[in-house]
Protein backbone atom coordinates (compact mmCIF):
# COMPACT_ATOMS: atom_id res chain seq x y z
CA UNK A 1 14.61 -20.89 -4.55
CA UNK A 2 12.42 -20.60 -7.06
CA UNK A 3 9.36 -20.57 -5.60
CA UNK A 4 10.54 -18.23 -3.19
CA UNK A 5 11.46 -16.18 -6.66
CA UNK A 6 7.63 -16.64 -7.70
CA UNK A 7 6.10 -15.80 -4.36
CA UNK A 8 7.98 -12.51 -4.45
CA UNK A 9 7.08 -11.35 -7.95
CA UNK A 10 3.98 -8.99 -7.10
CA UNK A 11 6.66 -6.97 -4.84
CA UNK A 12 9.06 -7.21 -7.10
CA UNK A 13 7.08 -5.72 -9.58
CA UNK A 14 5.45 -3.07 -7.19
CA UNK A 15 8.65 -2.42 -6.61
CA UNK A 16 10.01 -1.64 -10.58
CA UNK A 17 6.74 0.66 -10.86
CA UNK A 18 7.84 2.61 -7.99
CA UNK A 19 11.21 2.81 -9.09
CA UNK A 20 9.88 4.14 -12.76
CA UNK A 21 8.06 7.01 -11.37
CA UNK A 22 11.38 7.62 -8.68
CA UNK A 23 13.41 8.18 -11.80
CA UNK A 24 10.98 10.44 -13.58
CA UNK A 25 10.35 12.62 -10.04
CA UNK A 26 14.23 12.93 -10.45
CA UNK A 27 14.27 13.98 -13.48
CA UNK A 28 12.10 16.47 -12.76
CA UNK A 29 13.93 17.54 -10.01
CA UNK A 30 16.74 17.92 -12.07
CA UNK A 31 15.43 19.99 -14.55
CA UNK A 32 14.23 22.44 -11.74
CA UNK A 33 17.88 23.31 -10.34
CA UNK A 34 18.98 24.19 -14.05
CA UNK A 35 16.10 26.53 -14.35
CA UNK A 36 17.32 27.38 -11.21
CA UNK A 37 14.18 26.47 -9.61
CA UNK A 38 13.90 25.29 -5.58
CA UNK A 39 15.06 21.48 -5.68
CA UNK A 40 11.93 19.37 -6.12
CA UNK A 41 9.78 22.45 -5.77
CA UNK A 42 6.10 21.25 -7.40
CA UNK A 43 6.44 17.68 -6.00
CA UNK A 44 5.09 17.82 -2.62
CA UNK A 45 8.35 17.96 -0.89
CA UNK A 46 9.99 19.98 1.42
CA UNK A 47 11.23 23.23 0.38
CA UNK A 48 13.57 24.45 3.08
CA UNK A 49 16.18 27.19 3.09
CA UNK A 50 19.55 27.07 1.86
CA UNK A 51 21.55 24.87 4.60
CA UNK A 52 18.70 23.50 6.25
CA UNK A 53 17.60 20.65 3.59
CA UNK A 54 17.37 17.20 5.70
CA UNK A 55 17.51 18.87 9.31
CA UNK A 56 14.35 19.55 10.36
CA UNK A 57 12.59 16.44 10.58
CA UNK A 58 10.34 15.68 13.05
CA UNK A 59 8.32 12.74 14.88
CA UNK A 60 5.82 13.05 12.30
CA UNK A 61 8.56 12.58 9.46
CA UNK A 62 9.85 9.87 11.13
CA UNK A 63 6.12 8.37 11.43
CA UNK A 64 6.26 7.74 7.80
CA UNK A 65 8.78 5.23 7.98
CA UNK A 66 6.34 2.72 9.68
CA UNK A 67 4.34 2.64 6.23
CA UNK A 68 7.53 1.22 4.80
CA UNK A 69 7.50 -0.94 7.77
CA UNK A 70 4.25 -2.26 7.41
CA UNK A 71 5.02 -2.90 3.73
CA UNK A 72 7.87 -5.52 4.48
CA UNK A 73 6.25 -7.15 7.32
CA UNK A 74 3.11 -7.94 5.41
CA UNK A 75 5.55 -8.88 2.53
CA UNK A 76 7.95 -11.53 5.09
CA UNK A 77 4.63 -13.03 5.98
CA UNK A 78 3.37 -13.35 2.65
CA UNK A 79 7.01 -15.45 1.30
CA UNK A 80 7.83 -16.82 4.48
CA UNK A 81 4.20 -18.42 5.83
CA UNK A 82 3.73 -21.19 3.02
CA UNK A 83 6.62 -22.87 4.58
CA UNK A 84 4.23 -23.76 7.57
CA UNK A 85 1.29 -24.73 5.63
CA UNK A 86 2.53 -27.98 3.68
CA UNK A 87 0.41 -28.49 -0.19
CA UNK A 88 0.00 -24.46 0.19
CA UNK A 89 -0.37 -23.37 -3.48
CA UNK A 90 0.54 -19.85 -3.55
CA UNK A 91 -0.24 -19.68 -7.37
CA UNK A 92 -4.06 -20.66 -6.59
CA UNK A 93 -4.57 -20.14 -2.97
CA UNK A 94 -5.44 -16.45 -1.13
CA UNK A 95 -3.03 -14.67 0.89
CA UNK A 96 -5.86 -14.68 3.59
CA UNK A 97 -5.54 -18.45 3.89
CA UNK A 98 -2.59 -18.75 5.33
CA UNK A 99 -4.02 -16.47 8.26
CA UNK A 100 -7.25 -18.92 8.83
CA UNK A 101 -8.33 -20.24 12.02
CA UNK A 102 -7.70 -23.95 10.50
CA UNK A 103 -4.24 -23.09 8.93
CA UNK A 104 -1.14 -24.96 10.22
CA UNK A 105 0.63 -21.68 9.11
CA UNK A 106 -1.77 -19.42 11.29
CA UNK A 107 0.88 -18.86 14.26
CA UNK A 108 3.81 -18.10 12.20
CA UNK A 109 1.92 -15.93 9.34
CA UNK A 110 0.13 -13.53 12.37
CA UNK A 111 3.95 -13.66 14.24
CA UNK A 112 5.93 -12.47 10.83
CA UNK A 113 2.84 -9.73 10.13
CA UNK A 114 2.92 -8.61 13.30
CA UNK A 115 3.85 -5.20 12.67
CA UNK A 116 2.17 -4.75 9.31
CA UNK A 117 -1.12 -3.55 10.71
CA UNK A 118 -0.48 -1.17 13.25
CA UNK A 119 2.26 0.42 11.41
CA UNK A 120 0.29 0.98 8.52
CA UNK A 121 -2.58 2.14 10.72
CA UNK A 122 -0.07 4.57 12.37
CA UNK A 123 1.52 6.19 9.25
CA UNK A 124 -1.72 6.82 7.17
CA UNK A 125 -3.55 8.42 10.19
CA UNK A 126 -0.42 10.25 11.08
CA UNK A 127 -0.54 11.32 7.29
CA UNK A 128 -4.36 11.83 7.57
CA UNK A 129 -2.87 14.70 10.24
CA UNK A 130 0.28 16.43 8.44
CA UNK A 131 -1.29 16.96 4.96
CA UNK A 132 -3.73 19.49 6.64
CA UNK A 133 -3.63 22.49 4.52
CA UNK A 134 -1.26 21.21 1.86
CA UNK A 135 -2.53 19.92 -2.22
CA UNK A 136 -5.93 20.09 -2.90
CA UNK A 137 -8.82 19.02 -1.02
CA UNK A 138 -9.95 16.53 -3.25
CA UNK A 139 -6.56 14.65 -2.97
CA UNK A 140 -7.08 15.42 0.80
CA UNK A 141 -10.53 12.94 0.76
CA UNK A 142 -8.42 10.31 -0.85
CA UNK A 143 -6.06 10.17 1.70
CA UNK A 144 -8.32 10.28 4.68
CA UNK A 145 -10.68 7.41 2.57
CA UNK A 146 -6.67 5.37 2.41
CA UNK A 147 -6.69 5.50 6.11
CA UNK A 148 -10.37 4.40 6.78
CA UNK A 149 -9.56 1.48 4.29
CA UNK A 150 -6.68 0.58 6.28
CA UNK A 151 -8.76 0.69 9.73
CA UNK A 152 -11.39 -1.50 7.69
CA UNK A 153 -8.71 -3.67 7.21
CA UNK A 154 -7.35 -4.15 10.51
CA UNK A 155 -10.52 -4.40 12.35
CA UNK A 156 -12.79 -6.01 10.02
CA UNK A 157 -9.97 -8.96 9.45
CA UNK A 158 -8.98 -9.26 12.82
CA UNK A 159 -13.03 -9.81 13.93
CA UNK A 160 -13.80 -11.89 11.02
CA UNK A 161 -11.12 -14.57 9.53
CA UNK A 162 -11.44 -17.21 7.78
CA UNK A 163 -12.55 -20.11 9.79
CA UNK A 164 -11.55 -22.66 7.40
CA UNK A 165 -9.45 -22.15 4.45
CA UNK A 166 -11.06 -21.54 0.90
CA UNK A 167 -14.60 -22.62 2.59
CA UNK A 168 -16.83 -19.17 2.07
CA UNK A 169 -19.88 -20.76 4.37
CA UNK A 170 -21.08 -19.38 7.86
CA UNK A 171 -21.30 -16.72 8.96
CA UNK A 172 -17.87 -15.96 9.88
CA UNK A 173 -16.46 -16.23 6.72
CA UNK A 174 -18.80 -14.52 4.79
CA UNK A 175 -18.58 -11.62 7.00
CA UNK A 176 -14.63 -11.67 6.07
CA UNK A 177 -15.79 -11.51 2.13
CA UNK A 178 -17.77 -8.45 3.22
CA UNK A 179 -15.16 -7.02 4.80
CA UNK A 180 -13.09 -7.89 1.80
CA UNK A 181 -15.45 -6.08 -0.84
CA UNK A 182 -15.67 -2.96 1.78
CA UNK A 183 -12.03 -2.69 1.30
CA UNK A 184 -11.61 -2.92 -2.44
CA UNK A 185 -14.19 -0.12 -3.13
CA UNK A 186 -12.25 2.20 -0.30
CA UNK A 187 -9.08 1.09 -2.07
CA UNK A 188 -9.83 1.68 -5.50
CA UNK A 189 -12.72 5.41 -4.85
CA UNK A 190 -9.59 6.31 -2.31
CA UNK A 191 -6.95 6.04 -5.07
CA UNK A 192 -9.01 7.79 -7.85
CA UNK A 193 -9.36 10.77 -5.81
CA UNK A 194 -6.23 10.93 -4.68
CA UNK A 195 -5.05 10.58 -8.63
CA UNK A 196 -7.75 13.08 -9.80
CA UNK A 197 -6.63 15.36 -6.92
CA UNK A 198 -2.74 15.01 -7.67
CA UNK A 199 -2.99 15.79 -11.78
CA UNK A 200 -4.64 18.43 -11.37
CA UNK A 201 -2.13 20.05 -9.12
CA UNK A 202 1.22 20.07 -10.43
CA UNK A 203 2.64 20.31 -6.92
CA UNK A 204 0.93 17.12 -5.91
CA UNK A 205 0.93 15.54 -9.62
CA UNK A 206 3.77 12.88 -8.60
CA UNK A 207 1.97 11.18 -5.91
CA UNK A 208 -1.07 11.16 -8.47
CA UNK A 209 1.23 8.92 -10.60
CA UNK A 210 1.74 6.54 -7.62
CA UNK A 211 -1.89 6.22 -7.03
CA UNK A 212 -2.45 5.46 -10.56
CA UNK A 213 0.00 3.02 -10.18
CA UNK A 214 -1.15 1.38 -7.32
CA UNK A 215 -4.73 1.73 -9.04
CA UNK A 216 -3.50 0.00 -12.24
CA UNK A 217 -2.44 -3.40 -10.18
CA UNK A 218 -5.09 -3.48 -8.02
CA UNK A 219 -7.01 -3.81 -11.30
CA UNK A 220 -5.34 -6.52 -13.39
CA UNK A 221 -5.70 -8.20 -9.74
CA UNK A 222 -9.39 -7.47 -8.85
CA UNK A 223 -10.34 -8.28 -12.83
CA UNK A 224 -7.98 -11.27 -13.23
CA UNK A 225 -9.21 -12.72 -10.43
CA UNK A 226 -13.14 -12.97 -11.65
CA UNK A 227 -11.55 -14.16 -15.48
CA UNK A 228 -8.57 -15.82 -15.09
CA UNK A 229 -8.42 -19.44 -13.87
CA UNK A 230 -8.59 -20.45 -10.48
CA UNK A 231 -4.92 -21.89 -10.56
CA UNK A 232 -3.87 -18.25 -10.84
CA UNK A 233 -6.38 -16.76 -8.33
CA UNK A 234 -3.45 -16.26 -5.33
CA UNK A 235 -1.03 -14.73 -7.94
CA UNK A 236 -3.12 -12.30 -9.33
CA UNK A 237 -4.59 -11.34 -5.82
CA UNK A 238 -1.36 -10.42 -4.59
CA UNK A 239 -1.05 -7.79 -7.64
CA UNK A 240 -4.10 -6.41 -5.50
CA UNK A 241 -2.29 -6.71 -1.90
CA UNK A 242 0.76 -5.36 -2.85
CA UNK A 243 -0.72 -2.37 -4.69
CA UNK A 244 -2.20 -1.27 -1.39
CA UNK A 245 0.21 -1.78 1.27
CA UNK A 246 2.96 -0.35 -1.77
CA UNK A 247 1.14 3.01 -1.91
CA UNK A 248 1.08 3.25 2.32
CA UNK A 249 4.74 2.91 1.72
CA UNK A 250 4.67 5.45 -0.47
CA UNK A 251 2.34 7.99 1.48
CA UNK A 252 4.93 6.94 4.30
CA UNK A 253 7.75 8.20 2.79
CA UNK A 254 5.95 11.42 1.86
CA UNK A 255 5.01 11.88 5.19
CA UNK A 256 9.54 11.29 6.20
CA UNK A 257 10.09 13.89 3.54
CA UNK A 258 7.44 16.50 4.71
CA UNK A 259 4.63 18.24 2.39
CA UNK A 260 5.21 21.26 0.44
CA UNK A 261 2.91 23.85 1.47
CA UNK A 262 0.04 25.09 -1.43
């Protein structure tokens, strides 16, 4: 139980920021029905007539559920795989190795991630689509740099895993650090312009705040990683992981809501 406490802490924590910046878009919501304000109106949500709040959602909305999705499959896999690869250190060992061609844990980690991929594929493309028109067009980029990250992702890990776990020679394998580096600079240029874009548009400012949220973990992660000792390399990676696949639940949820036109 309590490694299964550990393993979980990068979501957890995910998670609290999230909640944090829920509170404060409440708040805020709040404070716009006493001024008698639309409900939510500046925070990129919809703003529908009196009696139709909640009842006109479409495919698209319900598109942005898969991001959430996508976020607990990768999540299952990530707590659930060490149990099929036996001396796995989760503390010291990448996420990725529990996916590698030599893993004992290979079968079950690609079965419980299954849907993590493709459904995060799905909802930031489908986002890439439905913001059309709506912030700014600088937060615009961001997105649309997101959701080539997340195709990087997909098809650079699925062509290039690890052959053998924690070995970085051939070919192979370095070709899966490339892909890895390709998708931290997308990641982290993606979420800048997206938080540039967002605070300096007050309709768009709260998903701003998520991005420099998800920008702010991704960092400890990325920097921890290169200073911190290797016995906490697979626990401050994680900070990384869960930053990204956190904020495609977040632009999925977005998406469910709807965007406020600009």
């Amino acid at each position: 139980m309590k490694e299964f406490i550990l393993a979980a802490l990068p979501l957890v924590l995910v998670g609290l920021a999230l909640a944090v910046l829920a509170a404060n878009h409440m708040a805020e919501k709040q404070k716009d029905e006493k001024r008698g304000g639309t409900v939510g109106n500046g925070y990129c949500i919809p703003d529908f007539e009196e009696g139709e709040r909640g009842m006109k959602k479409t495919l698209t909305n319900y598109m942005g559920l898969l991001g959430i999705v996508s976020l607990l499959s990768f999540a299952a896999a990530v707590i659930f795989a060490p149990r099929a690869y036996p001396g796995y250190d989760w503390m010291a060992q990448a996420v990725s190795d529990l996916s590698a061609e030599s893993s004992p844990s290979r079968t079950l980690c690609n079965q419980i991630s299954a849907l993590y991929a493709p459904c995060g594929i799905v909802c930031c493309t489908v986002s890439c689509i439905a913001i059309q028109g709506y912030c700014n067009r600088m937060l615009r980029a961001g997105v649309y740099l997101f959701a080539v990250m997340n195709w990087v992702t997909a098809v650079g890990y699925s062509m290039f895993p690890l052959t053998d776990a924690g070995n970085p020679n051939g070919f192979q394998n370095i070709m899966h650090l490339v892909v890895t580096v390709a998708v931290v600079v997308l990641s982290i240029v993606s979420l800048v312009m997206i938080f540039y874009g967002g605070w300096h548009k007050r309709a768009c400012r709260s998903l701003g705040l998520y991005a420099a949220v998800a920008l702010l973990l991704m960092l400890v992660g990325g920097i921890g990683v290169n200073i911190a000792p290797k016995e906490y390399l697979g626990l401050l990676e994680r900070f990384s992981l869960f930053s990204v696949t956190g904020f495609n639940a977040v632009l999925g949820i977005y998406l469910f809501k709807g965007w406020e036109k600009q």
